[in-house]
C-alpha atoms as a PDB file:
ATOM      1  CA  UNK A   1     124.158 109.021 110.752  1.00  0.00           C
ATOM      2  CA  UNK A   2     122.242 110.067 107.329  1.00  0.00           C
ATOM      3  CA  UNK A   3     118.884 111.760 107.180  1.00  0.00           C
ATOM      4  CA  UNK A   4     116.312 109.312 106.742  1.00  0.00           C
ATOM      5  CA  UNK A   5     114.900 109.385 102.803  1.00  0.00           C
ATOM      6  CA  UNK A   6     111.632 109.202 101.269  1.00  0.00           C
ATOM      7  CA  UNK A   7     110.675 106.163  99.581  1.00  0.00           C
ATOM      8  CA  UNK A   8     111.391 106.376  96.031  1.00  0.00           C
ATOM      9  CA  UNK A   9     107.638 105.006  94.695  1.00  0.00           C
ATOM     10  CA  UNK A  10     105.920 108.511  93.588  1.00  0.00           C
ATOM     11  CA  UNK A  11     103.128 107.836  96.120  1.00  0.00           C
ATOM     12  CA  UNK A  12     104.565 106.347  99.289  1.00  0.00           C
ATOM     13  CA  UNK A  13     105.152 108.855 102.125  1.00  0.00           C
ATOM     14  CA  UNK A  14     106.893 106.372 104.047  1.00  0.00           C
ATOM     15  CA  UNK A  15     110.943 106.952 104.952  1.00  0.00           C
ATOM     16  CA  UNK A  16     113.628 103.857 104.029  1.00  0.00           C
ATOM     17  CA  UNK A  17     115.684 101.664 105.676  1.00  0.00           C
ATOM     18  CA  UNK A  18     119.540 102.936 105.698  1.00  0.00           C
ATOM     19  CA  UNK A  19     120.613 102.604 102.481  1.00  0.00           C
ATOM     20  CA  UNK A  20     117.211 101.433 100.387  1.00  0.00           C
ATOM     21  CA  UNK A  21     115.953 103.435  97.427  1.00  0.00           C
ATOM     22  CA  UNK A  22     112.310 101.759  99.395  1.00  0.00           C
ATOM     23  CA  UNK A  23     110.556 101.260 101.858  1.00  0.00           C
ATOM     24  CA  UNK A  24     109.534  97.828 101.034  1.00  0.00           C
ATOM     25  CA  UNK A  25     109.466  95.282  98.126  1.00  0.00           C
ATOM     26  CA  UNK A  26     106.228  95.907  97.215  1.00  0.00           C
ATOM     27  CA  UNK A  27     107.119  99.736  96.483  1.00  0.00           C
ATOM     28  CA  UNK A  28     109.862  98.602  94.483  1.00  0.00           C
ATOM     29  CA  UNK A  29     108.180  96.038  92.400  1.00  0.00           C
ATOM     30  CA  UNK A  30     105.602  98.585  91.713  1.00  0.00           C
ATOM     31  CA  UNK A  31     107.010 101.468  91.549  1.00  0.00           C
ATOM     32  CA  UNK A  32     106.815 101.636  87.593  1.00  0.00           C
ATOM     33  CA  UNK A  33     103.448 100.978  87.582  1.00  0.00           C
ATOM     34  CA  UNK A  34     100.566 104.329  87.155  1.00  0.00           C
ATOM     35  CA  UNK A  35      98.669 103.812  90.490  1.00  0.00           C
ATOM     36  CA  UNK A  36      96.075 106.312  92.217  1.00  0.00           C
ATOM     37  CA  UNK A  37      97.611 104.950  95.533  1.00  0.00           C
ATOM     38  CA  UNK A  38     100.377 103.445  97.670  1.00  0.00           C
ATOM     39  CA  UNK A  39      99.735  99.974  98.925  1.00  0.00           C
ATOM     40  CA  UNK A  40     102.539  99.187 101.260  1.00  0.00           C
ATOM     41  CA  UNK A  41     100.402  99.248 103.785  1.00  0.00           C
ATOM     42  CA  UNK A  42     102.409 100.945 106.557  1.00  0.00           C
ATOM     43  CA  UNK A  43     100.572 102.493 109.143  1.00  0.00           C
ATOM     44  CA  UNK A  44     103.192 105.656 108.445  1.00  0.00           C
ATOM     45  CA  UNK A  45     102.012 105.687 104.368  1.00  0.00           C
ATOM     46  CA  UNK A  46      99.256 108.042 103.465  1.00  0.00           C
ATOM     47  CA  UNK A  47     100.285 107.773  99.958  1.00  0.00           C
ATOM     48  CA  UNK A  48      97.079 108.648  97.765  1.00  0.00           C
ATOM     49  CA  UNK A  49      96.597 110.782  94.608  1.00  0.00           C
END
């Protein structure tokens, strides 16, 4: 079994599913996109600047 990774948006502090670059679409639709913070929203993320 494989180390769970870190989401790749800069800001998310959330881990992905097996095999996911993120942690959710949102992430990934955003993820080239300046933000001062993550908005996926998990209860895990404390993704802020």
């Amino acid at each position: 079994m494989s180390e769970p990774t870190k989401c790749a948006h800069e800001l998310c502090t959330c881990t992905c599913p097996p095999g996911e670059k993120y942690c959710c679409q949102l992430c990934e639709d955003s993820s080239d996109t300046m933000t001062l913070s993550c908005d996926c929203r998990h209860t895990e993320c404390g993704g802020e600047m």
